[in-house]
C-alpha atoms as a PDB file:
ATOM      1  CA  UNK A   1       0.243  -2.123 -24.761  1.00  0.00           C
ATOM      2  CA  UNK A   2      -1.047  -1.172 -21.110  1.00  0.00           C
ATOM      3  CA  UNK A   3       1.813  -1.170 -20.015  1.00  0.00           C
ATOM      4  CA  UNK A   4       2.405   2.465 -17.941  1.00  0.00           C
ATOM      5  CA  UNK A   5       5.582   2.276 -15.553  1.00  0.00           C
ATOM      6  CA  UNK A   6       8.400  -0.369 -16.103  1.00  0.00           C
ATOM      7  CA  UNK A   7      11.634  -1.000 -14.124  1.00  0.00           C
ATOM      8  CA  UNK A   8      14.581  -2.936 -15.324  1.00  0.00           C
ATOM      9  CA  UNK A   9      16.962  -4.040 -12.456  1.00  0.00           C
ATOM     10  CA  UNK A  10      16.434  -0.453 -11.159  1.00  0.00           C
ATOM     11  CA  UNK A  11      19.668  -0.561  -8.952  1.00  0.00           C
ATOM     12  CA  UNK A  12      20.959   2.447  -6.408  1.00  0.00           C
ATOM     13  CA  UNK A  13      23.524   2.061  -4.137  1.00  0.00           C
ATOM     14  CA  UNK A  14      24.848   4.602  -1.866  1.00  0.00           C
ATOM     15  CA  UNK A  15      28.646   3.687  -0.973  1.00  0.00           C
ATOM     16  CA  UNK A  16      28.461  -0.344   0.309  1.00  0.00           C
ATOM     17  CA  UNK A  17      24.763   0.584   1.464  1.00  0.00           C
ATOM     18  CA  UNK A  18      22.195  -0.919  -1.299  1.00  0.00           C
ATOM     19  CA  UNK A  19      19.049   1.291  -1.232  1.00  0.00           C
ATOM     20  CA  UNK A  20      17.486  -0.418  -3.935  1.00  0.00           C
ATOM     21  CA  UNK A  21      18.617  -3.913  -5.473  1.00  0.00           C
ATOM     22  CA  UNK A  22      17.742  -5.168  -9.491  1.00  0.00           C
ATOM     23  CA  UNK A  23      13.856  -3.632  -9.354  1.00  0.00           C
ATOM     24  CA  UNK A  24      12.005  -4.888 -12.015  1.00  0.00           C
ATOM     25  CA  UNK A  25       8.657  -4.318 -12.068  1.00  0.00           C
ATOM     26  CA  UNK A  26       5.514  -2.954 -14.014  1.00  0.00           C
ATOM     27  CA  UNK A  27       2.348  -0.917 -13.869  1.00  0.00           C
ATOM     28  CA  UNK A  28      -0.951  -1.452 -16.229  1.00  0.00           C
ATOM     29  CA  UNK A  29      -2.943   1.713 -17.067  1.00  0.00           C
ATOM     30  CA  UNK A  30      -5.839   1.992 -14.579  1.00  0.00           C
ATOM     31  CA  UNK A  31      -4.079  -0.245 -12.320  1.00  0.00           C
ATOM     32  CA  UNK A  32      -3.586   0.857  -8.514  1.00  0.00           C
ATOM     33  CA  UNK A  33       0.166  -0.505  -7.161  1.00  0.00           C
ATOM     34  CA  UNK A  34       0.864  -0.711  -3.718  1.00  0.00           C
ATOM     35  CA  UNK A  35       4.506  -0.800  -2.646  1.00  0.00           C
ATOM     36  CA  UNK A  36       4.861  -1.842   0.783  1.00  0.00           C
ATOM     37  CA  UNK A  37       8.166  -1.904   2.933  1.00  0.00           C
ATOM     38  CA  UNK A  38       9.999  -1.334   6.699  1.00  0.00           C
ATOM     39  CA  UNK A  39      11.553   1.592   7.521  1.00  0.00           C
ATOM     40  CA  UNK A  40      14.375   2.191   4.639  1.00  0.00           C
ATOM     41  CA  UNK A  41      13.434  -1.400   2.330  1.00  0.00           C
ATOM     42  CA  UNK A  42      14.029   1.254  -0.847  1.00  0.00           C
ATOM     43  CA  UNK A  43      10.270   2.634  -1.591  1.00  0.00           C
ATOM     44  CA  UNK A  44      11.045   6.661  -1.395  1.00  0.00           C
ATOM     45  CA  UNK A  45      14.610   5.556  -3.287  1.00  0.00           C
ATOM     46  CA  UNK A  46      12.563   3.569  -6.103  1.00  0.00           C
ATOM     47  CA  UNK A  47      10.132   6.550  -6.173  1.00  0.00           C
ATOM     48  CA  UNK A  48      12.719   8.661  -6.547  1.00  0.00           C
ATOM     49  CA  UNK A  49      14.152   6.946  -9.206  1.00  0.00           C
ATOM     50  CA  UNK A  50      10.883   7.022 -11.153  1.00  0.00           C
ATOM     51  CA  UNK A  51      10.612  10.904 -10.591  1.00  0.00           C
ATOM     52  CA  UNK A  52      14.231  11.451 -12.049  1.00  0.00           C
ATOM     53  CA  UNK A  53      15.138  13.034  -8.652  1.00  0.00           C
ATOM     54  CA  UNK A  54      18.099  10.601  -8.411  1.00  0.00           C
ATOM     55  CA  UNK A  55      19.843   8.950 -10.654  1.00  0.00           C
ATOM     56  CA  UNK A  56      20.031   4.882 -10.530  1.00  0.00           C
ATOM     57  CA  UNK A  57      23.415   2.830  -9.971  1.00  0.00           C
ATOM     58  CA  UNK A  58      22.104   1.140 -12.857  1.00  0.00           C
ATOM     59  CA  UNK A  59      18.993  -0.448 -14.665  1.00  0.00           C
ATOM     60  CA  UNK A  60      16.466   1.456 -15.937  1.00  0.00           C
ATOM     61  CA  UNK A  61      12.583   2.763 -15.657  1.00  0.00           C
ATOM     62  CA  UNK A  62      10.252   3.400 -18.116  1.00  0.00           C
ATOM     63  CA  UNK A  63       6.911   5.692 -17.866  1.00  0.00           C
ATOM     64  CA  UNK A  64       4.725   4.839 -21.406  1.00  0.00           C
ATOM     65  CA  UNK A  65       7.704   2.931 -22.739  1.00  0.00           C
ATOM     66  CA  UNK A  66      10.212   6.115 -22.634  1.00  0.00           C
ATOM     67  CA  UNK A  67      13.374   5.836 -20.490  1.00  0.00           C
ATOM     68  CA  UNK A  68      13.631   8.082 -17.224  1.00  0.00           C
ATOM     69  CA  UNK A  69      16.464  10.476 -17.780  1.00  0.00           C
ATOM     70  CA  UNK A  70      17.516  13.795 -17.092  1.00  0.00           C
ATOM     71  CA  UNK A  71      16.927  15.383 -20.357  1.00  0.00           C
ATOM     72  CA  UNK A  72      13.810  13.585 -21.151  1.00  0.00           C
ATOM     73  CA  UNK A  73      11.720  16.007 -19.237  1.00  0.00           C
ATOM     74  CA  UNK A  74       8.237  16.032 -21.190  1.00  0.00           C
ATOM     75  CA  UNK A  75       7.888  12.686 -19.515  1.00  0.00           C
ATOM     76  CA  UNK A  76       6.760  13.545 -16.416  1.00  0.00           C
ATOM     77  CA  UNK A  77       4.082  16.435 -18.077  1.00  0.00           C
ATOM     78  CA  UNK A  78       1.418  14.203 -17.666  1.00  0.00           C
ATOM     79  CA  UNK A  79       2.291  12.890 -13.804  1.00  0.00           C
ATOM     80  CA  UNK A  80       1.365  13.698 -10.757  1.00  0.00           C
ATOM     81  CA  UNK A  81       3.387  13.294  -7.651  1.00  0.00           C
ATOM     82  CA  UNK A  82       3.650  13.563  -3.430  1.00  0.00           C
ATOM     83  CA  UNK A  83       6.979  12.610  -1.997  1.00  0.00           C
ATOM     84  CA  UNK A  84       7.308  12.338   1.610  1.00  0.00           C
ATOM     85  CA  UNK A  85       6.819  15.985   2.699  1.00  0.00           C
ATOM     86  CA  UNK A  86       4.167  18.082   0.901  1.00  0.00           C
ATOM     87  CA  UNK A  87       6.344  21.371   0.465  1.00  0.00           C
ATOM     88  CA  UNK A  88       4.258  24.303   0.104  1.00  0.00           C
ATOM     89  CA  UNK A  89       4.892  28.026  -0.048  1.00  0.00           C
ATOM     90  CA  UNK A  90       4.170  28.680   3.912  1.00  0.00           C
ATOM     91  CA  UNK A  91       3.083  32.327   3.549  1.00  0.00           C
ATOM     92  CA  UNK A  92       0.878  32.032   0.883  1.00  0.00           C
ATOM     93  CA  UNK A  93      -3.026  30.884   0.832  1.00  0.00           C
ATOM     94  CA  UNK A  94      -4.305  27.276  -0.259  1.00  0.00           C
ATOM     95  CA  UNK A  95      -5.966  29.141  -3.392  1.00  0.00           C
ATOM     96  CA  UNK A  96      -2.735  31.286  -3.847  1.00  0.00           C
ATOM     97  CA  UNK A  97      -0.395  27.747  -3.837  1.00  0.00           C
ATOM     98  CA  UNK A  98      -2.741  26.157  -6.273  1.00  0.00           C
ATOM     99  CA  UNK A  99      -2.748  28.910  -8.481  1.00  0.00           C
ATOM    100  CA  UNK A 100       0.652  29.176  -8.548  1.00  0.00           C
ATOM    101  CA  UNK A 101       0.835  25.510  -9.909  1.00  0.00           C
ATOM    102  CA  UNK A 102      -1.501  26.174 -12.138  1.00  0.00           C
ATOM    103  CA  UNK A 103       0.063  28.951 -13.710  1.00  0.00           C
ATOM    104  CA  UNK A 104       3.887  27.171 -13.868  1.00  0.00           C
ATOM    105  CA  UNK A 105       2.015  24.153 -15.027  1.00  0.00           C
ATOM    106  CA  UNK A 106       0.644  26.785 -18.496  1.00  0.00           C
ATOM    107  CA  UNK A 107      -2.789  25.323 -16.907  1.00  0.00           C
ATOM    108  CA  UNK A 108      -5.590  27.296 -19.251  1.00  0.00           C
ATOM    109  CA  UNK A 109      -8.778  26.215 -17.122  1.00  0.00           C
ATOM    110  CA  UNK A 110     -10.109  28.439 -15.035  1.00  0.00           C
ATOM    111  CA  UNK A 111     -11.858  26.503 -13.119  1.00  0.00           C
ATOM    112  CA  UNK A 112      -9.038  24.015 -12.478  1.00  0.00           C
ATOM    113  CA  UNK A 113      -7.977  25.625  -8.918  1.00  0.00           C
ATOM    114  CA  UNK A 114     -11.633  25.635  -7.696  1.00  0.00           C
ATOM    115  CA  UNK A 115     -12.425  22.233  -9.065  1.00  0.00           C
ATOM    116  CA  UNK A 116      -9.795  20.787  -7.205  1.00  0.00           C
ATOM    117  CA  UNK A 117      -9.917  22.717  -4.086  1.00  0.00           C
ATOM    118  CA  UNK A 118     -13.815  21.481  -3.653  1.00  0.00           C
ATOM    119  CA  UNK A 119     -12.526  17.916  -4.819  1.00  0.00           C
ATOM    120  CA  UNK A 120      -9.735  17.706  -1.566  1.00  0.00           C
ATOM    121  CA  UNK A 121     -12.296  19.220   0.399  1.00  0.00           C
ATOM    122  CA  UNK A 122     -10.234  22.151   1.233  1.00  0.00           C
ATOM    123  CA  UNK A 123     -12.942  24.555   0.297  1.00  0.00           C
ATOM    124  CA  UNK A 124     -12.745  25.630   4.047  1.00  0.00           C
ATOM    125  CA  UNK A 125      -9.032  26.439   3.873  1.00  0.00           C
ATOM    126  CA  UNK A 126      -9.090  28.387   0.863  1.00  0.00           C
ATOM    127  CA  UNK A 127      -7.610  31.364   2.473  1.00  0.00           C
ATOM    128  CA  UNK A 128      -5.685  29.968   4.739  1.00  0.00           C
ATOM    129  CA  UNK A 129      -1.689  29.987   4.967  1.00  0.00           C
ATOM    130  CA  UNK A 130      -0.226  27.288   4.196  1.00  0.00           C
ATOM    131  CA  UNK A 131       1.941  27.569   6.850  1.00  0.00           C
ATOM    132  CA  UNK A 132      -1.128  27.854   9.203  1.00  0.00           C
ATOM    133  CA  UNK A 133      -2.278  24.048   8.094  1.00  0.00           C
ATOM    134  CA  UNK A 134      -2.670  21.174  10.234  1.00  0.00           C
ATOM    135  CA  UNK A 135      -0.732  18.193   8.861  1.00  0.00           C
ATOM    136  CA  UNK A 136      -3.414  16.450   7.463  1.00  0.00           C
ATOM    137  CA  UNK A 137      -4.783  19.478   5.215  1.00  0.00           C
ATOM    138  CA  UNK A 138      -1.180  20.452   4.234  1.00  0.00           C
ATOM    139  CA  UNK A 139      -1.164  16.365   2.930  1.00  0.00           C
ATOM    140  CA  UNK A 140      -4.377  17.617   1.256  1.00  0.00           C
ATOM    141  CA  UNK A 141      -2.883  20.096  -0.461  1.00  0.00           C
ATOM    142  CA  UNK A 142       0.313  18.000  -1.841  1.00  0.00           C
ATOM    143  CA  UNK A 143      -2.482  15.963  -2.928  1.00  0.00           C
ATOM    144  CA  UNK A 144      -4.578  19.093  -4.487  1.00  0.00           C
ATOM    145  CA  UNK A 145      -1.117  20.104  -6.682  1.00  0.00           C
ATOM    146  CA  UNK A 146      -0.466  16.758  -7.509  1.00  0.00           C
ATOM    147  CA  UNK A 147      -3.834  16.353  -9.043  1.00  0.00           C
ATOM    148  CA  UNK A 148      -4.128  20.078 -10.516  1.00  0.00           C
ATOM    149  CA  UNK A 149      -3.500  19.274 -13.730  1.00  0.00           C
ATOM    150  CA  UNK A 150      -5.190  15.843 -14.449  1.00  0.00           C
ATOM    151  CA  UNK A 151      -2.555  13.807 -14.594  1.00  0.00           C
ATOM    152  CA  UNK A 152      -2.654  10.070 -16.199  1.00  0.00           C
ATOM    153  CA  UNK A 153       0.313   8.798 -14.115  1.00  0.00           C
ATOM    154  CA  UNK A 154       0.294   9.470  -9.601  1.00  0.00           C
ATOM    155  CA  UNK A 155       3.690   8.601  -7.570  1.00  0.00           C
ATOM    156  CA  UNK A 156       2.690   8.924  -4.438  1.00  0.00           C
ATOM    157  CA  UNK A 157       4.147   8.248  -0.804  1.00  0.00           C
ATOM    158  CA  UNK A 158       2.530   8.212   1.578  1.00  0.00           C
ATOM    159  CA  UNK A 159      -0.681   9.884   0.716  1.00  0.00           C
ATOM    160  CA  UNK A 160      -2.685   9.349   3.636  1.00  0.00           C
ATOM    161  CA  UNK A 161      -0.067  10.750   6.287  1.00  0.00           C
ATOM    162  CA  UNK A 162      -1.748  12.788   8.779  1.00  0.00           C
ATOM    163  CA  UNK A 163      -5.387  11.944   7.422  1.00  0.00           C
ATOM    164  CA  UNK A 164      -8.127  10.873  10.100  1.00  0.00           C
ATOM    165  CA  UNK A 165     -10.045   7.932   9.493  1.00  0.00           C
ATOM    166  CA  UNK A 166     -12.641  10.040   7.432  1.00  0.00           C
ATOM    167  CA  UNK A 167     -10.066  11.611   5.339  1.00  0.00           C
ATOM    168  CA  UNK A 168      -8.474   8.340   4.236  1.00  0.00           C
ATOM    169  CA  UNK A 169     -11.781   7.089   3.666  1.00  0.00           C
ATOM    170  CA  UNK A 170     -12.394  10.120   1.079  1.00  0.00           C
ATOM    171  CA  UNK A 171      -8.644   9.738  -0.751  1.00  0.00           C
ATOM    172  CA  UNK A 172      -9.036   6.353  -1.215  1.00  0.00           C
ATOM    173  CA  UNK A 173     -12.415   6.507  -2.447  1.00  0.00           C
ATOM    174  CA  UNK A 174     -11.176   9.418  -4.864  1.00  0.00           C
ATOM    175  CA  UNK A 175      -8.036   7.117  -6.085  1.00  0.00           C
ATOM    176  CA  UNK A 176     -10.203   4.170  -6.546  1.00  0.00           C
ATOM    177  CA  UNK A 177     -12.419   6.651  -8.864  1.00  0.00           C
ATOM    178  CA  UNK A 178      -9.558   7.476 -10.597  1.00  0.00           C
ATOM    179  CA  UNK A 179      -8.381   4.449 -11.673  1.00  0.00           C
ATOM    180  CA  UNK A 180     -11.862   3.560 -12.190  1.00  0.00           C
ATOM    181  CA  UNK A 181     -13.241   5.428 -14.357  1.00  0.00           C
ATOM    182  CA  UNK A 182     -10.520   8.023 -15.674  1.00  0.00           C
ATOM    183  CA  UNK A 183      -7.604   4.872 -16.107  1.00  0.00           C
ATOM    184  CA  UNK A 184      -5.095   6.798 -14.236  1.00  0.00           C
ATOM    185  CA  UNK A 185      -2.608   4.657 -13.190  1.00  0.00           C
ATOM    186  CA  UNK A 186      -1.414   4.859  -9.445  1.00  0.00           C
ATOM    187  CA  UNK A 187       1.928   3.927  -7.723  1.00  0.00           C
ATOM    188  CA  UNK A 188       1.837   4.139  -4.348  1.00  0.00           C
ATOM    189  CA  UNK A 189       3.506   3.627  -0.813  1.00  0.00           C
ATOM    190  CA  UNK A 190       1.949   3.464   2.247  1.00  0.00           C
ATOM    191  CA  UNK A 191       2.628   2.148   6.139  1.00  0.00           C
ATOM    192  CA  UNK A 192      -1.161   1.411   6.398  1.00  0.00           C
ATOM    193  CA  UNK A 193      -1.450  -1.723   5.445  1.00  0.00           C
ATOM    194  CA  UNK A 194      -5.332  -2.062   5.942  1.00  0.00           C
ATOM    195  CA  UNK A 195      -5.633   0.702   3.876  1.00  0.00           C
ATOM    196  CA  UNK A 196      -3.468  -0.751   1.345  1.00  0.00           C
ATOM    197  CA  UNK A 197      -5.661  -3.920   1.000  1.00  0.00           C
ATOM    198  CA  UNK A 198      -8.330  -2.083   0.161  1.00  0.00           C
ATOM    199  CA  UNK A 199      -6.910   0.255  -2.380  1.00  0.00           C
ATOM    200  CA  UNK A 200      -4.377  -1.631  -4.297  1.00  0.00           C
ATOM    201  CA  UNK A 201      -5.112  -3.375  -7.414  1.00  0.00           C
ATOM    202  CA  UNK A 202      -1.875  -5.395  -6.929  1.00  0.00           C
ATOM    203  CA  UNK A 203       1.015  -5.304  -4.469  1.00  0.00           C
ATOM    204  CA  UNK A 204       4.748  -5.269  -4.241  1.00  0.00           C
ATOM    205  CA  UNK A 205       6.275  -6.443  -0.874  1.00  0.00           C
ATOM    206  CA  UNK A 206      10.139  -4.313  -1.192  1.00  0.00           C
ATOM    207  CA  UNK A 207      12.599  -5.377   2.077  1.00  0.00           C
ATOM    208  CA  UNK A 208      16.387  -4.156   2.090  1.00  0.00           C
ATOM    209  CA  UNK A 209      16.008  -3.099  -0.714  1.00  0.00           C
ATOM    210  CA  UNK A 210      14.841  -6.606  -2.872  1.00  0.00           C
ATOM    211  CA  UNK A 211      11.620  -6.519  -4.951  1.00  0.00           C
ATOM    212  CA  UNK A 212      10.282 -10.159  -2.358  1.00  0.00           C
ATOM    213  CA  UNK A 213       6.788 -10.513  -4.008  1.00  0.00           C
ATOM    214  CA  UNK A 214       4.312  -9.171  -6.262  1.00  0.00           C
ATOM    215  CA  UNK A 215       1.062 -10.583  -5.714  1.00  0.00           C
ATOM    216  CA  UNK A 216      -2.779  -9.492  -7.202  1.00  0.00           C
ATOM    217  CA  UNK A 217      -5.109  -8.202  -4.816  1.00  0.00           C
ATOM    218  CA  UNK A 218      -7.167 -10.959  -6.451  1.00  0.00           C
ATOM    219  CA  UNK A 219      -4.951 -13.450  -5.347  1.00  0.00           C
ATOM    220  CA  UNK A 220      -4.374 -12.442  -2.027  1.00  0.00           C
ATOM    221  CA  UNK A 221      -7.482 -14.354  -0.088  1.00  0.00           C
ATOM    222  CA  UNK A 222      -5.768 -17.764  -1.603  1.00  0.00           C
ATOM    223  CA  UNK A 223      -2.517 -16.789  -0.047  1.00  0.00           C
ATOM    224  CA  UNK A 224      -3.465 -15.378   3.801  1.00  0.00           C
ATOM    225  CA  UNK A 225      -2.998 -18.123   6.352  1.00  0.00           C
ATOM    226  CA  UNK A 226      -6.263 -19.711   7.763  1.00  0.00           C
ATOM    227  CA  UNK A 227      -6.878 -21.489  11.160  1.00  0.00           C
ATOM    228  CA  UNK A 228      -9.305 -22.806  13.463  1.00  0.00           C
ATOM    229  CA  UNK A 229      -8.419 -21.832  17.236  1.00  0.00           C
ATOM    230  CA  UNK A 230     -10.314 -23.795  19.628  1.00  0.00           C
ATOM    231  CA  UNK A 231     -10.815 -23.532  23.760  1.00  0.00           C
ATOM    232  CA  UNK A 232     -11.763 -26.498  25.951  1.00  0.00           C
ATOM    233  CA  UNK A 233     -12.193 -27.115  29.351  1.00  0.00           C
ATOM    234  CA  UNK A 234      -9.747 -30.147  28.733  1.00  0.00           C
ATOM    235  CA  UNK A 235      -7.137 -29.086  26.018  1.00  0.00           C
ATOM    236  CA  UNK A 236      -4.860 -31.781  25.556  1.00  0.00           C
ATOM    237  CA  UNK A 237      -7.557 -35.057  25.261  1.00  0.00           C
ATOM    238  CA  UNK A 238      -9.310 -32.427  22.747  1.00  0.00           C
ATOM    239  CA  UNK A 239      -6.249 -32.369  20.666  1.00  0.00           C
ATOM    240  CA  UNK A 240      -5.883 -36.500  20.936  1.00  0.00           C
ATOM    241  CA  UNK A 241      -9.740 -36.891  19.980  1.00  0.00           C
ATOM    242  CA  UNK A 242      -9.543 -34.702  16.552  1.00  0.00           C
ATOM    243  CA  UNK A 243      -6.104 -36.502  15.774  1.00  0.00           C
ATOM    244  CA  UNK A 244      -7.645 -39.551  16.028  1.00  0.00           C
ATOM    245  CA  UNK A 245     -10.231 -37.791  13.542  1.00  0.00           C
ATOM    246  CA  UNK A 246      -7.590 -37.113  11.274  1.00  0.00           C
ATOM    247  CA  UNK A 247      -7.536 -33.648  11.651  1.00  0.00           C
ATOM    248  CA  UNK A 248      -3.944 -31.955  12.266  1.00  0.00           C
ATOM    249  CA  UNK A 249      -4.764 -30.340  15.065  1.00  0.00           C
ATOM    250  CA  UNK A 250      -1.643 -28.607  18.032  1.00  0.00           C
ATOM    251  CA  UNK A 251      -1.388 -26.392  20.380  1.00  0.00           C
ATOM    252  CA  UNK A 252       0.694 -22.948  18.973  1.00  0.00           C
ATOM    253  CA  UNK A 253       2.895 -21.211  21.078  1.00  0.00           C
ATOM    254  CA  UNK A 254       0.858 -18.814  22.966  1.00  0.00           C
ATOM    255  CA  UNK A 255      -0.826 -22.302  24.304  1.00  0.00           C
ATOM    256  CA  UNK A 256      -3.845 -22.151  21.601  1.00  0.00           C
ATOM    257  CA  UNK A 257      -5.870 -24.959  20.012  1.00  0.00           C
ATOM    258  CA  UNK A 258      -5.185 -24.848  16.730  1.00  0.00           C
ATOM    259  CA  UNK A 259      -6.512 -26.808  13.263  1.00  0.00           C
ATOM    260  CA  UNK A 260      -4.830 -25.479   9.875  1.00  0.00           C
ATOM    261  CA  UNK A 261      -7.013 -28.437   7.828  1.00  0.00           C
ATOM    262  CA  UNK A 262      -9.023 -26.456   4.844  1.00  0.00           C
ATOM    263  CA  UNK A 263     -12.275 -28.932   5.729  1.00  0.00           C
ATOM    264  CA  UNK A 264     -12.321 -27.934   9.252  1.00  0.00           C
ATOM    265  CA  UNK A 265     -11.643 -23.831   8.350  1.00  0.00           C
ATOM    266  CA  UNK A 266     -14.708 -24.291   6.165  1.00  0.00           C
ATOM    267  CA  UNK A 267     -16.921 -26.207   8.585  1.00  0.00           C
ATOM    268  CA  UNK A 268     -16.234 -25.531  12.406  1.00  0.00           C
ATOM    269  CA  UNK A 269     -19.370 -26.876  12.838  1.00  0.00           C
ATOM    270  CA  UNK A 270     -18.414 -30.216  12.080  1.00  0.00           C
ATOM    271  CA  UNK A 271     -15.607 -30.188  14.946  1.00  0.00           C
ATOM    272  CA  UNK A 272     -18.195 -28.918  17.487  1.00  0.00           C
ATOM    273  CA  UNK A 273     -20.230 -32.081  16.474  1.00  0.00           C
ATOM    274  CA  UNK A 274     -17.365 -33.734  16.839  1.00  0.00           C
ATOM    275  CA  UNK A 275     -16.085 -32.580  19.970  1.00  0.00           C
ATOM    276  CA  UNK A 276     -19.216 -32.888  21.467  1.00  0.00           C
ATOM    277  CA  UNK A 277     -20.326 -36.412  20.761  1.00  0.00           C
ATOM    278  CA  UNK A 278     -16.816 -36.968  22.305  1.00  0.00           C
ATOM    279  CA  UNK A 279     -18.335 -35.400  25.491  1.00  0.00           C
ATOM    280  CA  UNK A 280     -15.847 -32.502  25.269  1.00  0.00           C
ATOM    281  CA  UNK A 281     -17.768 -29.777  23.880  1.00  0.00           C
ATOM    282  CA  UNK A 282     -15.580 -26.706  22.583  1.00  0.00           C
ATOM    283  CA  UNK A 283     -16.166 -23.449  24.878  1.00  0.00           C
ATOM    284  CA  UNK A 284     -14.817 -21.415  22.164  1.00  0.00           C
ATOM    285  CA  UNK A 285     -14.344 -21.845  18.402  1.00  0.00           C
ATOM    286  CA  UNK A 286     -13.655 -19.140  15.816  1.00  0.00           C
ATOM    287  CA  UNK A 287     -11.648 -19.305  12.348  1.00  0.00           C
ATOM    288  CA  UNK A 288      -8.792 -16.705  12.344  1.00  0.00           C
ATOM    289  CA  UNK A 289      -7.075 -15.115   9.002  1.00  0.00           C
ATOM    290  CA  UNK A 290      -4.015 -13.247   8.546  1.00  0.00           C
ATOM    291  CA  UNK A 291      -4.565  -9.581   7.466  1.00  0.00           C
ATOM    292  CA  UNK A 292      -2.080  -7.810   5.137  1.00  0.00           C
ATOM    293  CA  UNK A 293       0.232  -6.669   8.361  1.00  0.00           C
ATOM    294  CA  UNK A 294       0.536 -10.539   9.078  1.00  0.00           C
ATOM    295  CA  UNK A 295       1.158 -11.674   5.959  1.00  0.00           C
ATOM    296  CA  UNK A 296       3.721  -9.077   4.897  1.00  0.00           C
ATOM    297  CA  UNK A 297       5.751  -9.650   8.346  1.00  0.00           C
ATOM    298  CA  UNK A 298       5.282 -13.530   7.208  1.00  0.00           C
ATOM    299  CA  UNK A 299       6.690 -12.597   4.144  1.00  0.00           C
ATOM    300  CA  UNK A 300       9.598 -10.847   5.894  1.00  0.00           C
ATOM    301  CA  UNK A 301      10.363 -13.746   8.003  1.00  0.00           C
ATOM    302  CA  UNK A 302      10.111 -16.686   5.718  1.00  0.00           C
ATOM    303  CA  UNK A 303      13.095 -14.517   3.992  1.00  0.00           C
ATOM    304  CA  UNK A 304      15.208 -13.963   7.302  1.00  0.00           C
ATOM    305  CA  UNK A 305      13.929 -10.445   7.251  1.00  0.00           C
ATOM    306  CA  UNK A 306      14.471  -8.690  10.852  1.00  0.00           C
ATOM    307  CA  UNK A 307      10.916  -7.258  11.289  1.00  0.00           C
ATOM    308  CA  UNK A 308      10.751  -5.820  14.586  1.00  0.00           C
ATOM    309  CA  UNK A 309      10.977  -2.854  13.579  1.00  0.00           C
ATOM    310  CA  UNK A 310       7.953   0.082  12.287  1.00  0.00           C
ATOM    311  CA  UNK A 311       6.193  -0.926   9.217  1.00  0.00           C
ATOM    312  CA  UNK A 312       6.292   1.955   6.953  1.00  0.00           C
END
């Protein structure tokens, strides 16, 4: 079985307030799942759950088929985990954090505390305080102590907070090896949805607190919303002549020509033929496809999801 996380109904509610709702989901080895959600959908609650850092309403999770509970603690021995903050002891070095990990974690390498320093890049921050970090080296370092030990399982939210563009570039790279080629098996939240099309393996869109969709990375280029937006010095006959073509072609709301048929997406070349011959030549034509951000707010709103609010 490849099976490596598993959630049955995972349910916590908090008073009337329903933080997470009947989660059931799972997690191959070597697979990399992105949980995506607004502001409070239920993604650090659901993490939490997996963690054992709060207990569920009701339902249960499973890492490598044994139930989550509070005295099965040799589960988590072999995970690795970032949580929202990356707490750190403030007055002590980089080197001096690690090694305290490494030492509470009966670590017997050596080397581990070097190797990962170099591996986070922090080989520059060795000695400094923790404290003394900027925000995206102290999210290097939750990262560095979440990795210490090798793990086979990473929970992690919101990895790339406080990363530049470089730095995201290198932990996703580095995630993407470890799932790779070591089979580690990542779950993981994130607001950057760009990112998260590139990383994730699969994807699970969570919204007050409801598991909405799990789709395959794979899968994904079937399911994003195509169109061919058009610009003419005389809009409306435009519209009338590729009707008449059989194309379904409108006008959207912002006042765009629009054509949604799969033929025309494929060959825009064939409208400007078209339109031409019909001596109205297009003065713009360009296919358009939904990223990730427009897809999940889709998502949202074809559920009556209120979306105007910050993606995270």
């Amino acid at each position: 079985m490849n099976e490596v996380i598993h959630t049955v109904n995972l349910t916590k509610h908090y008073g009337k307030v329903k933080a997470a709702e009947q989660i059931s989901l799972s997690v191959n080895k070597g697979e990399i799942y992105g949980f995506i959600g607004l502001n409070g959908a239920g993604k650090t609650t659901t993490i939490r759950m997996l963690l054992g850092m709060i207990r569920p309403t009701s339902g249960a999770a499973y890492l490598k088929g044994e139930k989550i509970s509070g005295g099965n603690h040799h589960v988590w021995a072999k995970v690795g985990y970032l949580v929202e903050i990356p707490y750190a002891y403030p007055e002590l070095t980089v080197r001096q954090n690690l090694s305290m990990i490494s030492k509470l974690r009966g670590i017997s390498d050596k080397q581990a505390v070097l190797r990962i320093i170099s591996q986070l890049h922090l080989d520059s921050y060795a000695d400094v305080k923790a404290g003394h970090l900027s925000l995206g080296n102290a999210q290097r370092l939750g990262l560095a102590k979440a990795l210490l030990h090798q793990p086979s399982i990473l929970i992690l939210d919101e990895p790339a907070n406080g990363l530049d563009p470089a730095g995201i570039v290198e932990i996703r790279t580095l995630l993407q090896d470890l799932a790779a080629n070591s089979g580690v098996t990542i779950f993981i939240s994130s607001h950057i949805l760009g990112e998260m099309a590139k990383l994730a393996s699969r994807l699970g869109i969570i919204h007050n607190g409801y598991l909405l969709q799990e789709v395959d990375a794979s899968q994904l280029e079937v399911l994003l919303c195509k169109r061919l937006l058009l610009k003419t010095t005389d809009r409306e006959r435009a519209v009338s002549i590729l009707k008449e073509a059989g194309y379904r072609a409108g006008i959207d709301g912002e006042g765009v020509m629009e054509i949604h048929d799969a033929e025309a997406i494929k060959h825009p070349e064939a409208i400007a033929r078209l339109l031409v011959h019909a001596d109205c030549p297009p003065t713009q034509l360009k296919v358009e496809e939904e990223d990730l951000e427009s897809y999940f707010l889709r998502v949202i709103k074809e559920t009556g999801g209120n979306y105007d609010e910050k993606v995270k």
